[in-house]
Protein backbone atom coordinates (compact mmCIF):
# COMPACT_ATOMS: atom_id res chain seq x y z
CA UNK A 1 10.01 168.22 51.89
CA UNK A 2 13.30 168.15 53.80
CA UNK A 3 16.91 166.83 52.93
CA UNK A 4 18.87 165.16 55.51
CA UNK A 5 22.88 165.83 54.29
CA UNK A 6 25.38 163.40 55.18
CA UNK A 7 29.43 164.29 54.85
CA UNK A 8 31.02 160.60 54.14
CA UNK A 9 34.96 160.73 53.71
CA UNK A 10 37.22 158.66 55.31
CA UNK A 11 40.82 157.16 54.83
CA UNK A 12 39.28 154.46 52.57
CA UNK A 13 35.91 153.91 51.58
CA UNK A 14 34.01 150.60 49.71
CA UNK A 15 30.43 150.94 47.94
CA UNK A 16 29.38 147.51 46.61
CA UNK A 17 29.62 147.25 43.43
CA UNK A 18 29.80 143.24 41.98
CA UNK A 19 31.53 140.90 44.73
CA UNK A 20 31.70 137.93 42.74
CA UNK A 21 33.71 134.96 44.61
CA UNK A 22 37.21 136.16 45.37
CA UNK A 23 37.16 139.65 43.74
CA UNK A 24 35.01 143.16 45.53
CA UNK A 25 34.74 146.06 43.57
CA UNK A 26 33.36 149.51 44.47
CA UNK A 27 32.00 151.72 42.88
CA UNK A 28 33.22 155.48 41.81
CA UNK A 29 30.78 156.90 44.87
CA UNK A 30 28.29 155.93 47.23
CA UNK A 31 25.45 153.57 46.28
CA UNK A 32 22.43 153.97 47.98
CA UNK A 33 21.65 150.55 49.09
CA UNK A 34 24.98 151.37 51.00
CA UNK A 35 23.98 154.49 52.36
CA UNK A 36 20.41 153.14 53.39
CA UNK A 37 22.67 150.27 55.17
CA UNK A 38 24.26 152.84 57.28
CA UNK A 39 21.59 154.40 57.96
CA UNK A 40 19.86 150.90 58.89
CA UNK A 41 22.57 150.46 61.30
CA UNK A 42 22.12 154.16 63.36
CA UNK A 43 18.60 152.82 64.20
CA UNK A 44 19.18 149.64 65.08
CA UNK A 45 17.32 147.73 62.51
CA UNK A 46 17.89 143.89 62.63
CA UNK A 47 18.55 142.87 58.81
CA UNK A 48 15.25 140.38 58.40
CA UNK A 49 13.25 143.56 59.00
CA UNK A 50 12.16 144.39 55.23
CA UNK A 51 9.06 146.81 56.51
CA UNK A 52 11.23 149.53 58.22
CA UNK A 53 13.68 148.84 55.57
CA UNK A 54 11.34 150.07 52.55
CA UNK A 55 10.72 152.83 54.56
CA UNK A 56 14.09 154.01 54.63
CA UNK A 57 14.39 152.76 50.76
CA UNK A 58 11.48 155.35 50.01
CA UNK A 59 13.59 158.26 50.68
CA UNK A 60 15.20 160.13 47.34
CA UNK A 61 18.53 159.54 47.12
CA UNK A 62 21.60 161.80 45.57
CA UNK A 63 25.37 162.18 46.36
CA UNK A 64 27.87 164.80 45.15
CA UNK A 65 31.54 164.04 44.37
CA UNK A 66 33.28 166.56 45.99
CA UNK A 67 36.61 164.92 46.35
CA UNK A 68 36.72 161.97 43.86
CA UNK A 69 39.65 160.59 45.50
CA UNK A 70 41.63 157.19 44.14
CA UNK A 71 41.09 153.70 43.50
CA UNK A 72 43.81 151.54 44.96
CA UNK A 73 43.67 147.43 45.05
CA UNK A 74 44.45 145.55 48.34
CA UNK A 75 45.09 142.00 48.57
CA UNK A 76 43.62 139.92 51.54
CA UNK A 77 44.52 136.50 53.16
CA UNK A 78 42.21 134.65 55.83
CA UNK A 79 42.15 131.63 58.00
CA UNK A 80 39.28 129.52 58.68
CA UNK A 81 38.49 130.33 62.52
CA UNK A 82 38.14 126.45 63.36
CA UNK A 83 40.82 124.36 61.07
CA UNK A 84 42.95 127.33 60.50
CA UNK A 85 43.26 125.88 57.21
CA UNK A 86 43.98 129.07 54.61
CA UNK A 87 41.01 130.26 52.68
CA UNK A 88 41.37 131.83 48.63
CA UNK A 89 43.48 135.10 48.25
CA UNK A 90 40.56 137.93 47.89
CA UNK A 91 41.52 141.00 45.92
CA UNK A 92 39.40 144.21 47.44
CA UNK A 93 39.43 147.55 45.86
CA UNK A 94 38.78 150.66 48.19
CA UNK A 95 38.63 154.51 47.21
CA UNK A 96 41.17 156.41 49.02
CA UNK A 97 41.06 159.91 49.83
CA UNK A 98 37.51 160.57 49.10
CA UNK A 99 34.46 162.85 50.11
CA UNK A 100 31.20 162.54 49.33
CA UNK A 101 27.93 164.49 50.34
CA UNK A 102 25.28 162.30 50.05
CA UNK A 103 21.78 163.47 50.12
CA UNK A 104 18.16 161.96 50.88
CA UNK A 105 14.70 163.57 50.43
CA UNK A 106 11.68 163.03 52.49
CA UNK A 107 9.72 163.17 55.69
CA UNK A 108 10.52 165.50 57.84
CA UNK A 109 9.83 163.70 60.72
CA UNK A 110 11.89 160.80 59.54
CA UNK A 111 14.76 162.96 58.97
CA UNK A 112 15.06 164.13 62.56
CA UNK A 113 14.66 160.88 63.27
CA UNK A 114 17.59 159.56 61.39
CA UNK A 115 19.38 162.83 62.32
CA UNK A 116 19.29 161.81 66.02
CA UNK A 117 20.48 157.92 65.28
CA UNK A 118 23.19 158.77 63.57
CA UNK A 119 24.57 161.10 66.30
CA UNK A 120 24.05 158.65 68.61
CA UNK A 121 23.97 155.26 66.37
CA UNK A 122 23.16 151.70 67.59
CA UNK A 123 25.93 149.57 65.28
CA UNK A 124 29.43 150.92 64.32
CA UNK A 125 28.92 153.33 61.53
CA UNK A 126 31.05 152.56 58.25
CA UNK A 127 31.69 153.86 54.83
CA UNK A 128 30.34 150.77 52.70
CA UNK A 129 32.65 148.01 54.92
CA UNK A 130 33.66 147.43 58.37
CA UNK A 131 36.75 148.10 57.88
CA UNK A 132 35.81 151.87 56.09
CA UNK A 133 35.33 153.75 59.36
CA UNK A 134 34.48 157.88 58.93
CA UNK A 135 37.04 159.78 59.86
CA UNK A 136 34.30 162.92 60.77
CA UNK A 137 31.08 163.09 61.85
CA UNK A 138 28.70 162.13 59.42
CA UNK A 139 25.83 163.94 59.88
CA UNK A 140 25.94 167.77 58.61
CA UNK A 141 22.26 168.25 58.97
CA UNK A 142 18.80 169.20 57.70
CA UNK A 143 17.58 171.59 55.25
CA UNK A 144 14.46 172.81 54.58
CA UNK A 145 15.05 172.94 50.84
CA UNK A 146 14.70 170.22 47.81
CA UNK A 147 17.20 167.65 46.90
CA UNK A 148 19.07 169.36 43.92
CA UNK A 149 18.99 172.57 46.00
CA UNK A 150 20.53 171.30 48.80
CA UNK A 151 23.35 169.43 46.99
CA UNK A 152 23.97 172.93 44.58
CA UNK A 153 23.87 174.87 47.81
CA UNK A 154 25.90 173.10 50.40
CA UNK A 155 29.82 174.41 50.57
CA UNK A 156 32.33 172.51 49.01
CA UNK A 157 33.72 169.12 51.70
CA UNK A 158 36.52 168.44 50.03
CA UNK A 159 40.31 168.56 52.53
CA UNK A 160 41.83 171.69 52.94
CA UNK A 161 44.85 170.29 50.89
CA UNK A 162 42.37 169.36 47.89
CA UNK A 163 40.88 173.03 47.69
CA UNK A 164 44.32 174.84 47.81
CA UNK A 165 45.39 172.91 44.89
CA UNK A 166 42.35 173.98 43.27
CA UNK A 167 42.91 177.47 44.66
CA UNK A 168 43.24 179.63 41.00
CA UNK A 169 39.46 178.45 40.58
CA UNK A 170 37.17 180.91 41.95
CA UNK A 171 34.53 177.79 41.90
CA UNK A 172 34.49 173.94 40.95
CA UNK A 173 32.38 172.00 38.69
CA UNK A 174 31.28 168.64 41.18
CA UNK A 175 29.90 166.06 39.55
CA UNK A 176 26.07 165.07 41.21
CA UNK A 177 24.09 161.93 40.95
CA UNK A 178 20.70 161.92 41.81
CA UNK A 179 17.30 160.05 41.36
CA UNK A 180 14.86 162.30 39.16
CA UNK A 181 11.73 163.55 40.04
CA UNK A 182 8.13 162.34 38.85
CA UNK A 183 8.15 164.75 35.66
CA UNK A 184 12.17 164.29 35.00
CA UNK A 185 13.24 162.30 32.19
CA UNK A 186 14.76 159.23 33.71
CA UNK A 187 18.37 158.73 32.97
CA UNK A 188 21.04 155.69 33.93
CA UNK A 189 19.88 152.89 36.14
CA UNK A 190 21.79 151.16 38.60
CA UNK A 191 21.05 147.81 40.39
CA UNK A 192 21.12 149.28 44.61
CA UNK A 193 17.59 149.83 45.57
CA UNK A 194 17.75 147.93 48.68
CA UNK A 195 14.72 145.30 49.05
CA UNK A 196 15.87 142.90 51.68
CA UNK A 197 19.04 143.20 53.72
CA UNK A 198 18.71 139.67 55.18
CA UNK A 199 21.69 137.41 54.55
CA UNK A 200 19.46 134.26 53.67
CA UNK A 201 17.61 136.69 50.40
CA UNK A 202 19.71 139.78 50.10
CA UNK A 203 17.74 141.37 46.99
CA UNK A 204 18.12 144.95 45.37
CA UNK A 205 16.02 146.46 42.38
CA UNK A 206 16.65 149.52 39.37
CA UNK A 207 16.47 152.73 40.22
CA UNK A 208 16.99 155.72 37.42
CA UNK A 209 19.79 158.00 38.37
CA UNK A 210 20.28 161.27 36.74
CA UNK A 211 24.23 162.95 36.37
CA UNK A 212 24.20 166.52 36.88
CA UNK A 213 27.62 168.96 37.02
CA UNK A 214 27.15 171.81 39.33
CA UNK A 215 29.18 174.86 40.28
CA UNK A 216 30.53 175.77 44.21
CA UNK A 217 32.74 178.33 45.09
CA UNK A 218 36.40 177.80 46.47
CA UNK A 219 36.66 179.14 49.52
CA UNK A 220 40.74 179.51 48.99
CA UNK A 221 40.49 181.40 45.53
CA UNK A 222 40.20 184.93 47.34
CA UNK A 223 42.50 184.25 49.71
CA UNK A 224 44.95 183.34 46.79
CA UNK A 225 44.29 186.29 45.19
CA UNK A 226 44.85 188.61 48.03
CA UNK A 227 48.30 186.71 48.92
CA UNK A 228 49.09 187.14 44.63
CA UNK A 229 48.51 190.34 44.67
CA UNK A 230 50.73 191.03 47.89
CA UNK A 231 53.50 189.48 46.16
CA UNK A 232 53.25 191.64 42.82
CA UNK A 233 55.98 193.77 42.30
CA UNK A 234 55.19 197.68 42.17
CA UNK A 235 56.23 199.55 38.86
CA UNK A 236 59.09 201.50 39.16
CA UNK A 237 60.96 203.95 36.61
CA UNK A 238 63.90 205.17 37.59
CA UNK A 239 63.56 208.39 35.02
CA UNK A 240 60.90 209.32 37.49
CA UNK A 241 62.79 210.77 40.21
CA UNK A 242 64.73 212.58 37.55
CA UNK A 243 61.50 214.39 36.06
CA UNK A 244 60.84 215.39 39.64
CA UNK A 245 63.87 217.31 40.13
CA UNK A 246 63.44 219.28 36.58
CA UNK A 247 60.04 220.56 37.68
């Protein structure tokens, strides 16, 4: 098996959590029915088409939360594009500030595949809603290693800013979520296995989800250290100059 990686961070960021009537929530990081979605997108995959869908659905699924980031609230207004007539005030909640690594296990051959569309996508690619752009590339590539591996091995995402605050850590603990494999014990269960993207029968199904803490480095801990140690004032006795002279 391979694992395709995928860096998602952006100014603000939206994974579907409930959107009942006026009020969209999101969830504390990346869902996979969103993630599928934007992959669904980089191939060009019309939303009635459910077979190329499940294959994409197939894949094993896991994200790391390497910069949390923070929930903020946004209120909305909207016109009706005909009458102009004002439609309900919708409150939307984004995460700001976040990075995510999100992670999916499979086919090789797929993975190039989706590799390829997503550095040259068909539809806009976007961080849960159209109006979540990435701010970086999104793809950081393929590894020939298994899904926990490559999430436990990959360096840390997070902004430069966000690592030198951690910078007396030598390494982080990042939170992991990930489906379990076939002899795992099955964990939490969340409602975004993607069925049917199609507007007229949108339908999702459980999938277990397992939450892991791993360590990474911080790549500005030794660089901290070398500028502390720089800085440290060298011992000095002034009674040492006089022993000198008596010898």
């Amino acid at each position: 098996m391979s694992v395709l990686l995928l860096r998602l961070a952006g100014p603000l960021q939206a994974w579907g959590a409930s959107a009942r009537f006026v009020r969209r929530t999101t969830e504390s990081a990346p869902t996979k029915s969103g993630v599928i979605g934007m992959l669904a997108a980089a191939r060009g995959l019309d939303r009635d088409d459910d077979t190329r869908l499940a294959q994409l659905a197939a894949l094993r699924f896991g994200v790391r939360l390497d910069q949390p980031g923070t929930r903020i609230r946004d209120f909305q207004t909207a016109h009706h594009a005909v009458t102009g007539k004002s439609m309900p005030l919708s409150e939307r909640f984004y995460l700001a500030d976040a990075v995510f690594v999100a992670a999916l296990e499979g086919d090789p051959v797929l993975l190039d595949d989706l590799y390829s569309a997503l550095r040259a996508p068909v539809y806009p690619l976007f961080l849960g809603r159209r109006s979540c752009p990435p701010a970086l590339p999104v793809e950081l590539g393929i590894r020939d290693t298994g899904l926990h591996e490559a999430l436990s091995d990959e360096p840390w995402h997070a902004s430069s800013w966000y690592q030198k605050a951690r910078r007396r850590d030598d390494a982080v603990s990042l939170t992991v979520l990930r489906e379990p494999q076939a002899d795992e014990q099955h964990g939490d269960t969340l409602r975004d296995q993607p069925l049917s993207f199609a507007a007229a029968h949108r339908r999702h199904a459980l999938r277990s989800v397992i939450t892991a803490t791993i360590q990474v480095p911080n790549p500005y801990a030794a660089a901290h250290r070398g500028r502390a140690a720089a800085r440290c004032v060298p011992r000095h006795d002034p009674f040492d100059a006089v022993e000198e002279e008596t010898h």
